[in-house]
N, C-alpha and C. Protein backbone atom coordinates (compact mmCIF):
# COMPACT_ATOMS: atom_id res chain seq x y z
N UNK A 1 242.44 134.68 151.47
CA UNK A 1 241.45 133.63 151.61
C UNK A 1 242.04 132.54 152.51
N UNK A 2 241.87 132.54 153.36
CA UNK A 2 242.33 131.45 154.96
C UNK A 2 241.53 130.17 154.74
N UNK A 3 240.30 130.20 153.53
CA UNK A 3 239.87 129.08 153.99
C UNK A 3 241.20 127.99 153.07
N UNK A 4 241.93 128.12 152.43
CA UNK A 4 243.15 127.35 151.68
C UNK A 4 244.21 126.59 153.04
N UNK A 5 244.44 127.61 153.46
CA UNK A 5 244.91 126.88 154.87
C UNK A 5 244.27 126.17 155.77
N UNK A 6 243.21 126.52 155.69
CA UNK A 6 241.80 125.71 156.60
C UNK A 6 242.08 123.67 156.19
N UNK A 7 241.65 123.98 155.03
CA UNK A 7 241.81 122.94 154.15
C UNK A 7 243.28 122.28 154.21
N UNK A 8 244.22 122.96 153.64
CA UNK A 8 245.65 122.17 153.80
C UNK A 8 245.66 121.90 154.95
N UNK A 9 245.48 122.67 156.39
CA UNK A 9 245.64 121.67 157.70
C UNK A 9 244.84 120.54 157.90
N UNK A 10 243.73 120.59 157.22
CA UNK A 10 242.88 119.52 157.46
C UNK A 10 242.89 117.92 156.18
N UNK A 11 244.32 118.40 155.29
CA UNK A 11 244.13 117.33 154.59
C UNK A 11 244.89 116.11 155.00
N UNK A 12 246.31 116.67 155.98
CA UNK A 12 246.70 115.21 155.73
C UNK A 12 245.84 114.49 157.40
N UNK A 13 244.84 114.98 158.34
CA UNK A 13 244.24 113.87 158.53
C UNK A 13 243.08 113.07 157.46
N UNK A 14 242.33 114.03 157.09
CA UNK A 14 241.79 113.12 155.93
C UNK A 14 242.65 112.47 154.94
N UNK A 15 243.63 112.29 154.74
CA UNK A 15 244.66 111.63 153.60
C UNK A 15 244.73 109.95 154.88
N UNK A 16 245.46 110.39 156.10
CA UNK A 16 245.32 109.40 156.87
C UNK A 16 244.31 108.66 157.43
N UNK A 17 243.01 109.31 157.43
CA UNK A 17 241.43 108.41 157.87
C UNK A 17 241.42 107.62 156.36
N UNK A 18 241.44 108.31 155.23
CA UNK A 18 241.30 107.08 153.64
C UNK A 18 242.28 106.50 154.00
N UNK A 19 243.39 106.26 154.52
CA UNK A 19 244.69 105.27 154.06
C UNK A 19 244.39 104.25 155.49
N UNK A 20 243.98 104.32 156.87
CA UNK A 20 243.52 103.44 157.77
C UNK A 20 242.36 102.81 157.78
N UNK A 21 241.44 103.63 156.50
CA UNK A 21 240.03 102.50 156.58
C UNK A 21 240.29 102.02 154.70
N UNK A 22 241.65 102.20 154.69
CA UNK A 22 241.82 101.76 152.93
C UNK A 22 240.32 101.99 151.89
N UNK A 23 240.25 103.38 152.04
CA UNK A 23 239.55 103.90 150.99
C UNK A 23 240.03 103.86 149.52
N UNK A 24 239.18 103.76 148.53
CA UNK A 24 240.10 103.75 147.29
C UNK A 24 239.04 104.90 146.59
N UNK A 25 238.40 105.19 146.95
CA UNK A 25 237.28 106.71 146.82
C UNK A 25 236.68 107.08 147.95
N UNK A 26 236.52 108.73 148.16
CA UNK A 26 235.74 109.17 149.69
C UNK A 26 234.79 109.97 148.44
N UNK A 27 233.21 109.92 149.03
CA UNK A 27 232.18 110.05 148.26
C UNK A 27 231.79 111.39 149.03
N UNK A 28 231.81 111.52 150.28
CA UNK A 28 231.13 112.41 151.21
C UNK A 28 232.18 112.86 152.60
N UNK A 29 232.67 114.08 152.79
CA UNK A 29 233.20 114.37 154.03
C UNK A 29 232.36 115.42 154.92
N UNK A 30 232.26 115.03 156.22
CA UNK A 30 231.39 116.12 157.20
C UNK A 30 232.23 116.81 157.69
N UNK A 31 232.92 118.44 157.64
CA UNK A 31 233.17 119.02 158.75
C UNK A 31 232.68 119.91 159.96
N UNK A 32 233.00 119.69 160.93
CA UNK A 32 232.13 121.07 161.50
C UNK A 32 233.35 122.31 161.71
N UNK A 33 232.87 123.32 161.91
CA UNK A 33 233.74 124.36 161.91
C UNK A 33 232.46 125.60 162.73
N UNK A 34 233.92 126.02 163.71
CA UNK A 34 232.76 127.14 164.64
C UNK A 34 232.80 128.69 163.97
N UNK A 35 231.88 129.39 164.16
CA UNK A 35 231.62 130.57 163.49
C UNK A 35 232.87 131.57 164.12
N UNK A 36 233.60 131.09 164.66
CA UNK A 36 234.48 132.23 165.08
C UNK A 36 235.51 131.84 163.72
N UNK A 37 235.72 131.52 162.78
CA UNK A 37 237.04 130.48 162.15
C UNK A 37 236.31 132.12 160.79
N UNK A 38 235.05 132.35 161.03
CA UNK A 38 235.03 133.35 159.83
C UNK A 38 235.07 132.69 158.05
N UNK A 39 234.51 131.46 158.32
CA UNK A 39 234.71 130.91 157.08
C UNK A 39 233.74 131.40 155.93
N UNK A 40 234.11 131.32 154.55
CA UNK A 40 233.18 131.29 153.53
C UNK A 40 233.06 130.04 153.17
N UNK A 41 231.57 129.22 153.20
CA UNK A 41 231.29 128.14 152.63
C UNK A 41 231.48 127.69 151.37
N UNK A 42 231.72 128.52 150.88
CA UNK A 42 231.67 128.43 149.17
C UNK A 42 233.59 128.52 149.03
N UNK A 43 233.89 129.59 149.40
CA UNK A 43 235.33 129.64 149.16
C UNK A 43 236.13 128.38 149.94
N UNK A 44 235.88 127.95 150.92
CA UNK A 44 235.82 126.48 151.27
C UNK A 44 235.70 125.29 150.69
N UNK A 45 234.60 125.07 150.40
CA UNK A 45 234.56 123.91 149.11
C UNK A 45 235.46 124.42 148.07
N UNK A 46 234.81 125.57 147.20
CA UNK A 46 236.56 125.53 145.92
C UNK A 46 237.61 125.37 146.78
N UNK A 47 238.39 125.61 147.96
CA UNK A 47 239.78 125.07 148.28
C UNK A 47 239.66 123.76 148.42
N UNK A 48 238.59 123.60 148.74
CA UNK A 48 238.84 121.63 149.21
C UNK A 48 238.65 121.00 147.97
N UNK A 49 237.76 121.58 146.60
CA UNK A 49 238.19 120.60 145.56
C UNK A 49 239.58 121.32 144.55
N UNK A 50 240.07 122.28 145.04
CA UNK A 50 241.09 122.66 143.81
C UNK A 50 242.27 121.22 144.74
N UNK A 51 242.44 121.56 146.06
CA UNK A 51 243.08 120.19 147.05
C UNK A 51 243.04 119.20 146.14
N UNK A 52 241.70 118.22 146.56
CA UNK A 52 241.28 117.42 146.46
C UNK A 52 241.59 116.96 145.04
N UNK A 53 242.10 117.46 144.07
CA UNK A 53 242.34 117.13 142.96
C UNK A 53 242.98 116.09 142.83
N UNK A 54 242.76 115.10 141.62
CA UNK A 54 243.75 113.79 141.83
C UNK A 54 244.28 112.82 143.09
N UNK A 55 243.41 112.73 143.64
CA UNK A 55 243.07 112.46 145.07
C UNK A 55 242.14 111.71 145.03
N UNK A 56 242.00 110.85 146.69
CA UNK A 56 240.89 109.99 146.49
C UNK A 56 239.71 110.34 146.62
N UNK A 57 239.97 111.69 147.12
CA UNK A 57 239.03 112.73 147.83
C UNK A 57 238.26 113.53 146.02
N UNK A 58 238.88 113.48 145.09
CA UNK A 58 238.21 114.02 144.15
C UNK A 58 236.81 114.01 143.64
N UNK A 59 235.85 114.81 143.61
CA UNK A 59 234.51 114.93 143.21
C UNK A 59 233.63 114.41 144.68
N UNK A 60 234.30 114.51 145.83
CA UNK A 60 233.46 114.18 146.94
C UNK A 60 232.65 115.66 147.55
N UNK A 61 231.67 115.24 148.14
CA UNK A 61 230.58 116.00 148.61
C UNK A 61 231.62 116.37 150.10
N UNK A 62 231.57 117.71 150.23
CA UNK A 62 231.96 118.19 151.37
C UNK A 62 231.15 119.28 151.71
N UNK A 63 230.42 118.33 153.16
CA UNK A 63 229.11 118.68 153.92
C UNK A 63 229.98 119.81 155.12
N UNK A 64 229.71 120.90 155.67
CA UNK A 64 230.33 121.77 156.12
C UNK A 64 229.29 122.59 157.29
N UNK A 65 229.30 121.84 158.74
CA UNK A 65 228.52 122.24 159.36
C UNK A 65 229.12 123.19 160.56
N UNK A 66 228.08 124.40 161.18
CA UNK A 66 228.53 125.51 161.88
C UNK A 66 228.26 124.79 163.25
N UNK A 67 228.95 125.32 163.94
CA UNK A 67 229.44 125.41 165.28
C UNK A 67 229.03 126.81 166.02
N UNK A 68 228.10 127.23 166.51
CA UNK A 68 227.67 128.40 167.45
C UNK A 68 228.79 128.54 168.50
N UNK A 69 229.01 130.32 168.52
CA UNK A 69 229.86 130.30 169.63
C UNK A 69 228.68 130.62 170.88
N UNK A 70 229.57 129.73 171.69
CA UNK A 70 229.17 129.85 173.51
C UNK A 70 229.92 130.00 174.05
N UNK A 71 229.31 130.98 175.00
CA UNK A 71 229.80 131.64 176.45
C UNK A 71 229.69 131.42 177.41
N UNK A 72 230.92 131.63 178.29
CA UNK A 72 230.54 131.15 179.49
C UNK A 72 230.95 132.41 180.64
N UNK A 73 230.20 133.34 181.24
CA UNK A 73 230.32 134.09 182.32
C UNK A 73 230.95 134.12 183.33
N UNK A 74 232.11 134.90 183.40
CA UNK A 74 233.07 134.31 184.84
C UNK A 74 232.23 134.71 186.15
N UNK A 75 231.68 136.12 185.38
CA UNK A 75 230.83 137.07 186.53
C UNK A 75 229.48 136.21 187.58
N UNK A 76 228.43 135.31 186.08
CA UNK A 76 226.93 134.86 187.07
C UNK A 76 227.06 133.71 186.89
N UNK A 77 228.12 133.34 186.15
CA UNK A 77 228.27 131.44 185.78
C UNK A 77 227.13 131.47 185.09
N UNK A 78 227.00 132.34 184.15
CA UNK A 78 225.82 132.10 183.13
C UNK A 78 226.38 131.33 181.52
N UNK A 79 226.13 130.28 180.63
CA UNK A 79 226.14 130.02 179.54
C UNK A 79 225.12 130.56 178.67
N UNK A 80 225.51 130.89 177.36
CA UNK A 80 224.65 131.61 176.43
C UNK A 80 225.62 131.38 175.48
N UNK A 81 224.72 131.39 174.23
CA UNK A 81 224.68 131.55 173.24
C UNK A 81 225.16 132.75 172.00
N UNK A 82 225.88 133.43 171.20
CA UNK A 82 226.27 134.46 171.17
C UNK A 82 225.08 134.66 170.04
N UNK A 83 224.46 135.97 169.61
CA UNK A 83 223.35 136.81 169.00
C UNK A 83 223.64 137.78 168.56
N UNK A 84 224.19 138.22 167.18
CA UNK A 84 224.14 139.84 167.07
C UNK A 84 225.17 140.41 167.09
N UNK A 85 226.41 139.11 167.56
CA UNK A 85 227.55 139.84 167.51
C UNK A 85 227.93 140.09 169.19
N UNK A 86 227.02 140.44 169.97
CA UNK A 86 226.72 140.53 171.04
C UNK A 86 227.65 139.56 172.06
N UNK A 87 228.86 139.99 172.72
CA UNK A 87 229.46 139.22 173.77
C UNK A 87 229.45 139.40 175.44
N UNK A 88 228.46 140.40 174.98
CA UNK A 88 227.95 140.61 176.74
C UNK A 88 226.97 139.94 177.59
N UNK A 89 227.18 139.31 178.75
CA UNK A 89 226.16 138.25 179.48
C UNK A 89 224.95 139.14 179.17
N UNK A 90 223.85 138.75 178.96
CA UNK A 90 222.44 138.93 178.75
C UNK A 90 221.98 139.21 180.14
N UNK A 91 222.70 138.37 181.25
CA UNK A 91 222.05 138.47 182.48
C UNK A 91 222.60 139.34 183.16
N UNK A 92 223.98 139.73 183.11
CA UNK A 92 224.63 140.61 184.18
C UNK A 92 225.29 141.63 183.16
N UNK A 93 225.31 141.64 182.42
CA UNK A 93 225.83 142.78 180.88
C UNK A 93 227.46 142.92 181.39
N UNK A 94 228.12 141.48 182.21
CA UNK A 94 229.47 141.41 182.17
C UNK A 94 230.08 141.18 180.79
N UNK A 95 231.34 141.85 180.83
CA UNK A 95 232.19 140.84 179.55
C UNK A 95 233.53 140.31 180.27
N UNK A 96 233.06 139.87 181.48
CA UNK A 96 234.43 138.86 182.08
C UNK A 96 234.19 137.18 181.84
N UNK A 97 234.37 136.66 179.99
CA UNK A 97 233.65 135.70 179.35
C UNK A 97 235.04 135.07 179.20
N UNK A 98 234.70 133.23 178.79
CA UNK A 98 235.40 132.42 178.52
C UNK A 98 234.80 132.03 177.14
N UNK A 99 235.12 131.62 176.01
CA UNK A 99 234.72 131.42 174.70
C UNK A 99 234.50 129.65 175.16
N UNK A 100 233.73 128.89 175.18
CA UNK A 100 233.61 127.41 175.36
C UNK A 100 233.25 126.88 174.12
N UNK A 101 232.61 127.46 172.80
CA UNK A 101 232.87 126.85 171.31
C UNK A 101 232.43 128.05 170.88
N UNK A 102 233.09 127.93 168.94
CA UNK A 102 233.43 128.55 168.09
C UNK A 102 233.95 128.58 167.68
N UNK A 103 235.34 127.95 167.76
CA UNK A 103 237.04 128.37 167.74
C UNK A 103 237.24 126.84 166.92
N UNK A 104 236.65 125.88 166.83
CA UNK A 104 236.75 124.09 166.17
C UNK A 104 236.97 124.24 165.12
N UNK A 105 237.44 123.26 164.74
CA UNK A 105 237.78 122.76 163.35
C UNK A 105 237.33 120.89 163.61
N UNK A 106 236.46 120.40 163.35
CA UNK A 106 236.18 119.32 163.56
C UNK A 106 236.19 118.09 162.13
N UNK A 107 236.79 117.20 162.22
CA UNK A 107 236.00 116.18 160.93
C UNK A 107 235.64 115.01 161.39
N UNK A 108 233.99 115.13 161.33
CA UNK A 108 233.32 114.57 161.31
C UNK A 108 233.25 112.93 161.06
N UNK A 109 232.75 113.03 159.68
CA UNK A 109 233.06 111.79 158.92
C UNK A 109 233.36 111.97 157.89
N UNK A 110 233.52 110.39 157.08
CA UNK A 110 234.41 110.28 155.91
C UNK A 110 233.38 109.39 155.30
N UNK A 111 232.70 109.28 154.53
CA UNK A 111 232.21 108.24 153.79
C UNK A 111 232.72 108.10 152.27
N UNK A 112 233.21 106.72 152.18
CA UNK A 112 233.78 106.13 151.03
C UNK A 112 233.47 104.38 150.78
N UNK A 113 234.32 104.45 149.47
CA UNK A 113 234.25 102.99 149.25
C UNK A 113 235.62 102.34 149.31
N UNK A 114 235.77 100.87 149.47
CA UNK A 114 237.02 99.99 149.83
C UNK A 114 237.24 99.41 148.41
């Protein structure tokens, strides 16, 4: 289950965003994360609250938004969208592709109280 590591890399910046806006509770965190990362949403949140335990981060809402992978065509300079699993240009059925998102790990925001 990778999403445990997902989470441990992503705690001590959230440990450092509560300690620079002197949070003394975080109520709500947004991440985004791109569909290439293969996450389970659910197995995600349980790592982020078994984490989050005794923490300021404890009993906070962690909002967990997807990231579409896009392509970018070396072949027609075409961008698209990926569908189906599908990594072949739609327009020229090249696969000489650059991945331009999917691959993120983003955090969003932090909402808490002082």
């Amino acid at each position: 289950m990778h999403e445990f590591s997902i989470i441990e890399g992503l705690f001590e910046s959230l440990l450092n965003a509560a300690k620079e806006n002197r949070l003394i509770k975080v109520n709500k965190i947004t991440i985004q994360i791109g569909e290439l990362r293969q996450v389970v949403p659910e197995f995600l949140e349980f790592a982020f609250k078994k984490i989050a335990e005794n923490t300021v981060f404890s009993g906070a809402e962690l909002i967990i938004e997807k990231i579409t992978v896009q392509i970018y065509c070396k072949t027609c300079d075409k961008k698209f969208i990926v569908k189906d699993n599908i990594y072949a240009c739609p327009k020229c059925n090249s696969v000489a592709i650059d991945i331009l998102t999917g691959k993120e790990i983003i955090l969003k925001t932090i909402e808490g109280e002082k």
